[in-house]
C-alpha atoms as a PDB file:
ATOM      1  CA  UNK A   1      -9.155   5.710  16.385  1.00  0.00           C
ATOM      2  CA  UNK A   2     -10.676   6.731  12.880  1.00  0.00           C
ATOM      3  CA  UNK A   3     -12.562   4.199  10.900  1.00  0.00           C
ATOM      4  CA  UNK A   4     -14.421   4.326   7.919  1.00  0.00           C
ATOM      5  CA  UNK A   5     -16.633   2.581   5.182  1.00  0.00           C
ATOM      6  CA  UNK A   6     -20.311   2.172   5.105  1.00  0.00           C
ATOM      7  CA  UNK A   7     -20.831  -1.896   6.022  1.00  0.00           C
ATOM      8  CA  UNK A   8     -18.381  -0.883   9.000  1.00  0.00           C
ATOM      9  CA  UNK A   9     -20.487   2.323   9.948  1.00  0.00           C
ATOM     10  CA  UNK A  10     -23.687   0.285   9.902  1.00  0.00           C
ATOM     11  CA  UNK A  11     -22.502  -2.162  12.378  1.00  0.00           C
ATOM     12  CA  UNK A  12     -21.065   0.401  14.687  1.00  0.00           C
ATOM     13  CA  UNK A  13     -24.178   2.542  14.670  1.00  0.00           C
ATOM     14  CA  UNK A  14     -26.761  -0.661  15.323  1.00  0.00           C
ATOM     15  CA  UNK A  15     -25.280  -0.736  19.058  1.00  0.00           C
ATOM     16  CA  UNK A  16     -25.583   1.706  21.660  1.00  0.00           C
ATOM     17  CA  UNK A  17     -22.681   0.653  23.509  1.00  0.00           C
ATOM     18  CA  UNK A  18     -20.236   1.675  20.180  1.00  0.00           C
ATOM     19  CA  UNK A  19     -21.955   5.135  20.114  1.00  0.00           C
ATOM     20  CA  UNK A  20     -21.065   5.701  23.268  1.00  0.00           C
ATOM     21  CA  UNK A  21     -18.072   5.587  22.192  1.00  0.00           C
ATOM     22  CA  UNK A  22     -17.914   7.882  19.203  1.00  0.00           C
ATOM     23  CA  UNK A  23     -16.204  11.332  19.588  1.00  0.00           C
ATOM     24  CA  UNK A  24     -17.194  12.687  15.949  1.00  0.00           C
ATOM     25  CA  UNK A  25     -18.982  11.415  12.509  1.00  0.00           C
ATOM     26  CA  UNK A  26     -17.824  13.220   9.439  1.00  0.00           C
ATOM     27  CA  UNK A  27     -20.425  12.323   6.160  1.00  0.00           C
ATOM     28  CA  UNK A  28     -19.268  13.367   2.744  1.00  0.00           C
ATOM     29  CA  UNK A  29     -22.069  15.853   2.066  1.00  0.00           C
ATOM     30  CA  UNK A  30     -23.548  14.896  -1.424  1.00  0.00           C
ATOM     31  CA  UNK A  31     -24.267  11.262   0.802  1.00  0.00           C
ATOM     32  CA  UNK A  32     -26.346  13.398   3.145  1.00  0.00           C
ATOM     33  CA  UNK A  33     -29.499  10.836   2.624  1.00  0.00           C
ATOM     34  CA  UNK A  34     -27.715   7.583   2.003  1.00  0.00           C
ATOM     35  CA  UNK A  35     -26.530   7.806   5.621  1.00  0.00           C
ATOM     36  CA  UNK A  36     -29.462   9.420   7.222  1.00  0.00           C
ATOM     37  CA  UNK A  37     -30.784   6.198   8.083  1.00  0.00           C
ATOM     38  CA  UNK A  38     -28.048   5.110   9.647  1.00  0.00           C
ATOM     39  CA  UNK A  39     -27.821   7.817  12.517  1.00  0.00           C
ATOM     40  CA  UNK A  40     -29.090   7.052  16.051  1.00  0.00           C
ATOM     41  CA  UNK A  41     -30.515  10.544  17.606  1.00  0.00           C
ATOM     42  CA  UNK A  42     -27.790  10.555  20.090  1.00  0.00           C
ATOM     43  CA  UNK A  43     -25.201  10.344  17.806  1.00  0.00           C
ATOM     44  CA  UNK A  44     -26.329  13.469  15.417  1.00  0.00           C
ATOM     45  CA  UNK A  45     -25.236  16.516  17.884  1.00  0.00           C
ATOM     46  CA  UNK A  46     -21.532  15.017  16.988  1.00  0.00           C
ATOM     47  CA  UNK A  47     -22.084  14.570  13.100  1.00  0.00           C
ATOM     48  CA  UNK A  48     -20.229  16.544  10.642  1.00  0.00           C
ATOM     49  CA  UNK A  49     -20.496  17.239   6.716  1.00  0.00           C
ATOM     50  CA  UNK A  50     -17.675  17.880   5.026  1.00  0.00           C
ATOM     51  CA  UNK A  51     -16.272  17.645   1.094  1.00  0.00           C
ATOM     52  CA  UNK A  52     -15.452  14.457  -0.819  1.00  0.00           C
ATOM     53  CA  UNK A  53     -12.000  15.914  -1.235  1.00  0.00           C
ATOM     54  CA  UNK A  54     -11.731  16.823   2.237  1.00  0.00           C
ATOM     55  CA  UNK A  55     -12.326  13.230   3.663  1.00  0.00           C
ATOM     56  CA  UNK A  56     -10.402  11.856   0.889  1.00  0.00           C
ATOM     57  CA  UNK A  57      -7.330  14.020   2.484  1.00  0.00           C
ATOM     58  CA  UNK A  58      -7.907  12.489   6.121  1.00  0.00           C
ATOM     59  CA  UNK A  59      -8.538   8.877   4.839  1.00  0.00           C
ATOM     60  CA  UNK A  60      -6.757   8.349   1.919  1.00  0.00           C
ATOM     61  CA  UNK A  61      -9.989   7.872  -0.330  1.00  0.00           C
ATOM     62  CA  UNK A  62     -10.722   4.773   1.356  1.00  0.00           C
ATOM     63  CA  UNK A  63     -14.001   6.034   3.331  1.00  0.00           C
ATOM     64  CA  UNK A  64     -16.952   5.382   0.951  1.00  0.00           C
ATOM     65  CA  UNK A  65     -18.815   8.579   2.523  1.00  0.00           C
ATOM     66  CA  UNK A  66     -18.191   8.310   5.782  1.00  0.00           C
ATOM     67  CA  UNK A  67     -15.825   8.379   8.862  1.00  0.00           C
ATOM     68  CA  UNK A  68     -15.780   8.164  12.659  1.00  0.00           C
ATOM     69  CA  UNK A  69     -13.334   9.002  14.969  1.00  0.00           C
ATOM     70  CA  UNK A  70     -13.838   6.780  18.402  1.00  0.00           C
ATOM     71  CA  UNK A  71     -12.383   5.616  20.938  1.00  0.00           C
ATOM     72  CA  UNK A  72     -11.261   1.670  21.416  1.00  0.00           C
ATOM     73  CA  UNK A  73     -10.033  -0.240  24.378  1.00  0.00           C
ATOM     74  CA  UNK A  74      -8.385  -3.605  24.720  1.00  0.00           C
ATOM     75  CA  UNK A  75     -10.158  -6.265  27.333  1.00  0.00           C
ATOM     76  CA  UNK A  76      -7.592  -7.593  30.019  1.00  0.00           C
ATOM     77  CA  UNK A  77      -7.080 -11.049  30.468  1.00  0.00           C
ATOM     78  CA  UNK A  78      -8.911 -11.007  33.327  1.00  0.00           C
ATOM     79  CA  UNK A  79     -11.852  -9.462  32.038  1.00  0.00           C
ATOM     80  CA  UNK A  80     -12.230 -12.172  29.213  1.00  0.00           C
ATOM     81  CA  UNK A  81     -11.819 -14.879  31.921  1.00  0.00           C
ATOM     82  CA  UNK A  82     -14.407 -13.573  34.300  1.00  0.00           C
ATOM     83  CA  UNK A  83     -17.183 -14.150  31.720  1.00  0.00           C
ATOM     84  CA  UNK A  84     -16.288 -17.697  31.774  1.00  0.00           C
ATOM     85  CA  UNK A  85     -14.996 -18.080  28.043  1.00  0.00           C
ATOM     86  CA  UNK A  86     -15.208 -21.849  26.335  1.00  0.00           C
ATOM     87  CA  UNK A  87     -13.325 -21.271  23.110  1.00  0.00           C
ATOM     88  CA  UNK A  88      -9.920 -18.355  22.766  1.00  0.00           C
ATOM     89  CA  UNK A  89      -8.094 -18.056  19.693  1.00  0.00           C
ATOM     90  CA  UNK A  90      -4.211 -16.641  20.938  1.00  0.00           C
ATOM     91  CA  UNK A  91      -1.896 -14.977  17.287  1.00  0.00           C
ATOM     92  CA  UNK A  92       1.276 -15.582  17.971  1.00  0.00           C
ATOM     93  CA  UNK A  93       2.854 -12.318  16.781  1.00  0.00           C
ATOM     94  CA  UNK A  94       1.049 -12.216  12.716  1.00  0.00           C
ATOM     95  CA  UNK A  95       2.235  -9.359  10.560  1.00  0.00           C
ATOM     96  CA  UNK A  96      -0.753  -8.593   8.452  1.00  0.00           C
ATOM     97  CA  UNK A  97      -3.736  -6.166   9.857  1.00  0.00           C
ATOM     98  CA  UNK A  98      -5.810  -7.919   6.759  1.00  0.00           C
ATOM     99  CA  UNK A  99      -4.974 -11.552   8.512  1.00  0.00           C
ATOM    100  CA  UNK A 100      -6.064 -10.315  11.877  1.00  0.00           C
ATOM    101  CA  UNK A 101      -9.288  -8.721  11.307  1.00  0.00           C
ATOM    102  CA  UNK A 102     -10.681 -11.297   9.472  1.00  0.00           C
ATOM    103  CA  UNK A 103     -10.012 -14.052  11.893  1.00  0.00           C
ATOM    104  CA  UNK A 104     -11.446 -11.562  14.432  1.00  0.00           C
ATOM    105  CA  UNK A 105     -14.599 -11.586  12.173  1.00  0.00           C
ATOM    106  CA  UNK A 106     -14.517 -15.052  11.687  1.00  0.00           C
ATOM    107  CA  UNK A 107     -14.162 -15.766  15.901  1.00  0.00           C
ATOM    108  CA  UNK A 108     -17.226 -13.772  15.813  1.00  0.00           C
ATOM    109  CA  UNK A 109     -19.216 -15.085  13.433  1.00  0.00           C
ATOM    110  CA  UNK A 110     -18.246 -18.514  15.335  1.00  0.00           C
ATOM    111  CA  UNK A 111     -19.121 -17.463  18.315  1.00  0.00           C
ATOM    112  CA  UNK A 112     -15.778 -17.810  19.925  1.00  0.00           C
ATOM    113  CA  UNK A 113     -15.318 -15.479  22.937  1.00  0.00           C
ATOM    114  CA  UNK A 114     -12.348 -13.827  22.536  1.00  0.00           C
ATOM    115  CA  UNK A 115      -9.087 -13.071  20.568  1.00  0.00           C
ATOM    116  CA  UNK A 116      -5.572 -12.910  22.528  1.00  0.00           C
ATOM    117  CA  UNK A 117      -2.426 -10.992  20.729  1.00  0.00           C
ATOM    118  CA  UNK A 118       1.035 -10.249  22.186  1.00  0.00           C
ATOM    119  CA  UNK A 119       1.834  -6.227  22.677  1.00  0.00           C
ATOM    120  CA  UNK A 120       4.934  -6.650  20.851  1.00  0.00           C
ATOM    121  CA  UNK A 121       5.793  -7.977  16.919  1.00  0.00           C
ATOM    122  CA  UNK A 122       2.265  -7.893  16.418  1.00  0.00           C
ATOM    123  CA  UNK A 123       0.146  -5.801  14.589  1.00  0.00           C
ATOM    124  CA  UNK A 124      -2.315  -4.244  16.538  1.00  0.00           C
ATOM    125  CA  UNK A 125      -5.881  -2.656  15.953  1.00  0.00           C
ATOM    126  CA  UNK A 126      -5.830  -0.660  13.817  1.00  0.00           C
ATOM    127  CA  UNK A 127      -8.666   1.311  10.846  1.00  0.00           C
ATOM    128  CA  UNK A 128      -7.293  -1.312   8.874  1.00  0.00           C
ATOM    129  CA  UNK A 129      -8.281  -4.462  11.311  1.00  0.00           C
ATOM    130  CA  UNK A 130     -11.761  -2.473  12.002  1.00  0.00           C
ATOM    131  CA  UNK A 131     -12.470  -2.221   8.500  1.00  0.00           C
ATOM    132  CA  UNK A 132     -11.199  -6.106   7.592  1.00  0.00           C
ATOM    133  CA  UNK A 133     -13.313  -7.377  10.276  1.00  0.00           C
ATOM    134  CA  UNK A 134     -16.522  -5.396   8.766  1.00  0.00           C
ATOM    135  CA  UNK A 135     -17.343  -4.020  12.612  1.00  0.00           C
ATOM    136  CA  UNK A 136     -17.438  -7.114  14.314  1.00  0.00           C
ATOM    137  CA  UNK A 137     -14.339  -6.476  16.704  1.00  0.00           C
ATOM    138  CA  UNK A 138     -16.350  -4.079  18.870  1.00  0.00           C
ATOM    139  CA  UNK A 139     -18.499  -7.617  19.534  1.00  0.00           C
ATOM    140  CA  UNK A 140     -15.558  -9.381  20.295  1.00  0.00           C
ATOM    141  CA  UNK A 141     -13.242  -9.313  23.789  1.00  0.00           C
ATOM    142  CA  UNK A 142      -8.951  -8.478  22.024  1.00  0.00           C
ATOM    143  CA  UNK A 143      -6.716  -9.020  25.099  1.00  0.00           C
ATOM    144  CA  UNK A 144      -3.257  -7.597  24.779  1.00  0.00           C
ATOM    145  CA  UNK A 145      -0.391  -9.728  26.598  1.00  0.00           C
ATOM    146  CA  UNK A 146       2.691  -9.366  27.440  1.00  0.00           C
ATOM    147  CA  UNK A 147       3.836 -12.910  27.069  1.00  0.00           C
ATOM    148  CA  UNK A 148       2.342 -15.600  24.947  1.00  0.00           C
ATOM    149  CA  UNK A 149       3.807 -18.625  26.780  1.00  0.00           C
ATOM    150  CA  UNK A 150       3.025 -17.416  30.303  1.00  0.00           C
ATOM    151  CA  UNK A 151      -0.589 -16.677  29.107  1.00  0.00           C
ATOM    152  CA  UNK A 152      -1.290 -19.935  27.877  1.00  0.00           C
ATOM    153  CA  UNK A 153       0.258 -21.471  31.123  1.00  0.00           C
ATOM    154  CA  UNK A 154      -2.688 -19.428  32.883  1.00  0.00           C
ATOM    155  CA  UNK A 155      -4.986 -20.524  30.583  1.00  0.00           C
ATOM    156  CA  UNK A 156      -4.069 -24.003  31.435  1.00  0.00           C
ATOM    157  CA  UNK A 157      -5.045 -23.131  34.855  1.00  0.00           C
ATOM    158  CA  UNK A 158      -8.022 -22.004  33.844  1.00  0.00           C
ATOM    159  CA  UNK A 159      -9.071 -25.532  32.433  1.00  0.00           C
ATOM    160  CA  UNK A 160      -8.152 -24.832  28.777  1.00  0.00           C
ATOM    161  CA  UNK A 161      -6.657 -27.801  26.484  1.00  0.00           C
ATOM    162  CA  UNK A 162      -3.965 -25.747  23.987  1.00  0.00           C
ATOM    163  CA  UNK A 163      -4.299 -26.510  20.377  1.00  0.00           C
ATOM    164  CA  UNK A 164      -1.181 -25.180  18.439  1.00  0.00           C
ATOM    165  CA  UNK A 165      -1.307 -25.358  14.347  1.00  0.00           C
ATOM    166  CA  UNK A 166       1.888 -27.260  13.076  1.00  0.00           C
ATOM    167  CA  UNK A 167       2.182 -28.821   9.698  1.00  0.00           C
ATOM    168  CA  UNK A 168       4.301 -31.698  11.805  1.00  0.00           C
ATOM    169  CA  UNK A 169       1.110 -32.175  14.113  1.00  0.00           C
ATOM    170  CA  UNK A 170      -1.731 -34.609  14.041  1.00  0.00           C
ATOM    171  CA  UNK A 171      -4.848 -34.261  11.476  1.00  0.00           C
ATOM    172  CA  UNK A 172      -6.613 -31.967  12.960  1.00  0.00           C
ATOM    173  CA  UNK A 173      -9.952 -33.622  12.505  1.00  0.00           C
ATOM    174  CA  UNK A 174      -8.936 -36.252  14.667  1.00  0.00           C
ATOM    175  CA  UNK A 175      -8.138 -34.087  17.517  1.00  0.00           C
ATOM    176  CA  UNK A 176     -10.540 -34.441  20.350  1.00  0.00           C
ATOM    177  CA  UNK A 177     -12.057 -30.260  21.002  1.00  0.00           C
ATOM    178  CA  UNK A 178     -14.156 -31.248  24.182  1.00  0.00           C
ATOM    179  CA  UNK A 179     -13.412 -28.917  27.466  1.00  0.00           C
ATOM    180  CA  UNK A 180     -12.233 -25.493  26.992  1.00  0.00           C
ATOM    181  CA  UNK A 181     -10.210 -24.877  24.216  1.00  0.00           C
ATOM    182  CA  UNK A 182      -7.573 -22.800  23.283  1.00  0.00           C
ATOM    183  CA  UNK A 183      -6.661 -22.213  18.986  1.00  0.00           C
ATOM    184  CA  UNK A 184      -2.786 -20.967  18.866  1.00  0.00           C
ATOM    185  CA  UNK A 185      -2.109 -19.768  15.049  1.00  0.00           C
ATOM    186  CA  UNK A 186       1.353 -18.911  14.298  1.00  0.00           C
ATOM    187  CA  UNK A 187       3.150 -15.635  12.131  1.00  0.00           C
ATOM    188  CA  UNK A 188       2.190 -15.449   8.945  1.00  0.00           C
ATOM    189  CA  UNK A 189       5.443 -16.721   7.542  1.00  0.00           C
ATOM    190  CA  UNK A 190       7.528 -18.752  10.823  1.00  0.00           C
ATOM    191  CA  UNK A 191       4.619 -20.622  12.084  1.00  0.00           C
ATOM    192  CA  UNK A 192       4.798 -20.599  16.126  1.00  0.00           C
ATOM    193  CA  UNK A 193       7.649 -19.802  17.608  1.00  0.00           C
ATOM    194  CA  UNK A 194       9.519 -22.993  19.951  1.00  0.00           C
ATOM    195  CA  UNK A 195       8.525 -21.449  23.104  1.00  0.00           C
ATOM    196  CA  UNK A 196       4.848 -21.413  22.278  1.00  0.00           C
ATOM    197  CA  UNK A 197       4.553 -24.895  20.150  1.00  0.00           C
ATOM    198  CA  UNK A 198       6.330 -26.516  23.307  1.00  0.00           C
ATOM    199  CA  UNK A 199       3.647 -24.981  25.727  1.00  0.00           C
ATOM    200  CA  UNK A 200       0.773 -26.592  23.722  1.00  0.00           C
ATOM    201  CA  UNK A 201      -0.924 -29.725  24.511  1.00  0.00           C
ATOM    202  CA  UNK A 202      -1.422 -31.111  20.750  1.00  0.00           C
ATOM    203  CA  UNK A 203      -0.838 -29.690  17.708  1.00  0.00           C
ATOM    204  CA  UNK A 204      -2.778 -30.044  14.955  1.00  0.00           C
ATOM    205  CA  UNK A 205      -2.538 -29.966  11.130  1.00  0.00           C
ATOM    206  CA  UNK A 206      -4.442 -29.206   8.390  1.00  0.00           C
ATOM    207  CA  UNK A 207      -3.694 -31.343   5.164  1.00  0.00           C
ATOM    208  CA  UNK A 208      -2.596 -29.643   1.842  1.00  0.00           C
ATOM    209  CA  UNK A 209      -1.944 -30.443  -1.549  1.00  0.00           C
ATOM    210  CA  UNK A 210       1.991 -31.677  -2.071  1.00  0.00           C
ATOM    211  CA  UNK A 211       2.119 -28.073  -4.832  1.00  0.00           C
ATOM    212  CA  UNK A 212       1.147 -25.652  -1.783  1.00  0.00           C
ATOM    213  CA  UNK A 213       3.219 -24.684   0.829  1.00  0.00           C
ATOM    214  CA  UNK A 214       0.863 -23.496   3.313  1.00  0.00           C
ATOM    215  CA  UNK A 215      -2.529 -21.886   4.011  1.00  0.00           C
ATOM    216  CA  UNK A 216      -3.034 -18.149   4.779  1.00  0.00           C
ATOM    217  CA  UNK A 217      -3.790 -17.565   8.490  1.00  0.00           C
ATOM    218  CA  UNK A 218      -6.736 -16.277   8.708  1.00  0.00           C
ATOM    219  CA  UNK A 219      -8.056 -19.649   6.717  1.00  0.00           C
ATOM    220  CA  UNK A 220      -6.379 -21.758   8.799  1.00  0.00           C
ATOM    221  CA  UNK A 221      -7.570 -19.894  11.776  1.00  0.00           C
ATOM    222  CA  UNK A 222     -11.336 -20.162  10.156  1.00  0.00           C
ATOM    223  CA  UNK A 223     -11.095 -24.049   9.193  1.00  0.00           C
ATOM    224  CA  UNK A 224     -10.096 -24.614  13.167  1.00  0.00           C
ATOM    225  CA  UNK A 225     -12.621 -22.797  14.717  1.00  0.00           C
ATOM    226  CA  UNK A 226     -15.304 -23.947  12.587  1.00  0.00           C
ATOM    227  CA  UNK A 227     -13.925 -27.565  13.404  1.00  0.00           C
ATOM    228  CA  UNK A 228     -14.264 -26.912  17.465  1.00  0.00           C
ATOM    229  CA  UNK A 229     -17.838 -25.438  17.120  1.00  0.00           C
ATOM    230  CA  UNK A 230     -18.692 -28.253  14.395  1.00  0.00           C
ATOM    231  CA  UNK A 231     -17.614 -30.763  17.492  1.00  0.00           C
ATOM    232  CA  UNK A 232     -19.495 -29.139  20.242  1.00  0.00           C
ATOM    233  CA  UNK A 233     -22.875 -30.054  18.605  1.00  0.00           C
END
């Protein structure tokens, strides 16, 4: 995977774990110092210099000085399980790479343990996602499934209440978020599909104004988190 942009660089290059990762750095030479600072030593025998118009060829212009080409790796299911997770946010199949890497960055920034996203009809990670979620999906456990419904039947095995988002579902302030929980947001533009609103044990709503159709997912998806950490305390 190649991703660029400084704020995303910096918070790649803070951990050792993500340089481990890295294959190659290419810096836009004239930026030689701004990004001196920002190189660990065991990251410099795989740094490259290269021309604005050069980067601007492999990035489409979007790279702000600097790229690096890494690899990434889903977590499995069971891997996000074993570390004994409290709060999972599952997409049910959105559309837009924007959408999903800033509710990755918001699950982060809310401490929720990990993000769950169907293999198919769903966009996946991508430079885009990286760069939307300003670095903070290499902090944050993605699990790729195969099935939506049968993973949140394991999940209630697992001890986790399922919280769909519905505008035909309770207020979602009155919702009670104690025990594990589970945050199901639905595609971008159909909501949840039947299968998965039927597996969930409430569904919750966030109330608009009568002039606005609906909220963009990745607000929705921050207003709900925010609501189960704001009832944990």
């Amino acid at each position: 995977m190649i991703v660029y942009g400084y704020n995303v660089a910096e918070a790649i290059l803070k951990k050792e774990k993500n340089c481990k990762k890295i294959r190659k750095i290419v810096i836009q030479d004239s930026m030689m110092g701004k990004f001196a600072k920002l190189l660990p030593e065991n990251v410099k025998s795989r740094t490259y210099y290269a021309s604005k118009s050069e980067i601007d060829f492999l990035s489409k212009g979007l790279h702000q000085g600097i790229m690096i080409d890494m690899d990434y790796s889903y977590s499995s299911l069971n891997e996000l399980l074993q570390k004994n997770p409290e709060n999972i946010i599952i997409l049910d199949h959105l559309e837009d790479p924007h959408n999903l890497g800033a509710i990755i960055r918001t699950a982060a920034a809310s401490s929720f343990d990990g993000v769950i996203i169907p293999k198919d009809r769903e966009v996946g990670v991508t430079s885009t996602v990286v760069k939307a979620s300003v670095g903070t999906i290499f902090d944050m456990d993605v699990v790729q499934v195969t099935n939506i419904k049968n993973t949140i039947e394991e999940l209630k095995k697992e001890g986790f209440w399922i919280v769909g988002t519905s505008m035909n579902g309770s207020d979602y302030r009155q919702i009670d978020y104690s025990g594990k929980i589970a945050l199901v947001i639905g595609n971008e533009g159909k909501g949840m599909s039947k299968l998965v609103t039927d597996s969930c044990d409430f569904l919750a709503s966030i109330p608009i104004a009568s002039n606005v159709e609906s909220l963009n997912a990745s607000v929705a998806a921050g207003i709900m988190m925010y609501e189960v950490v704001r009832n944990r305390k």
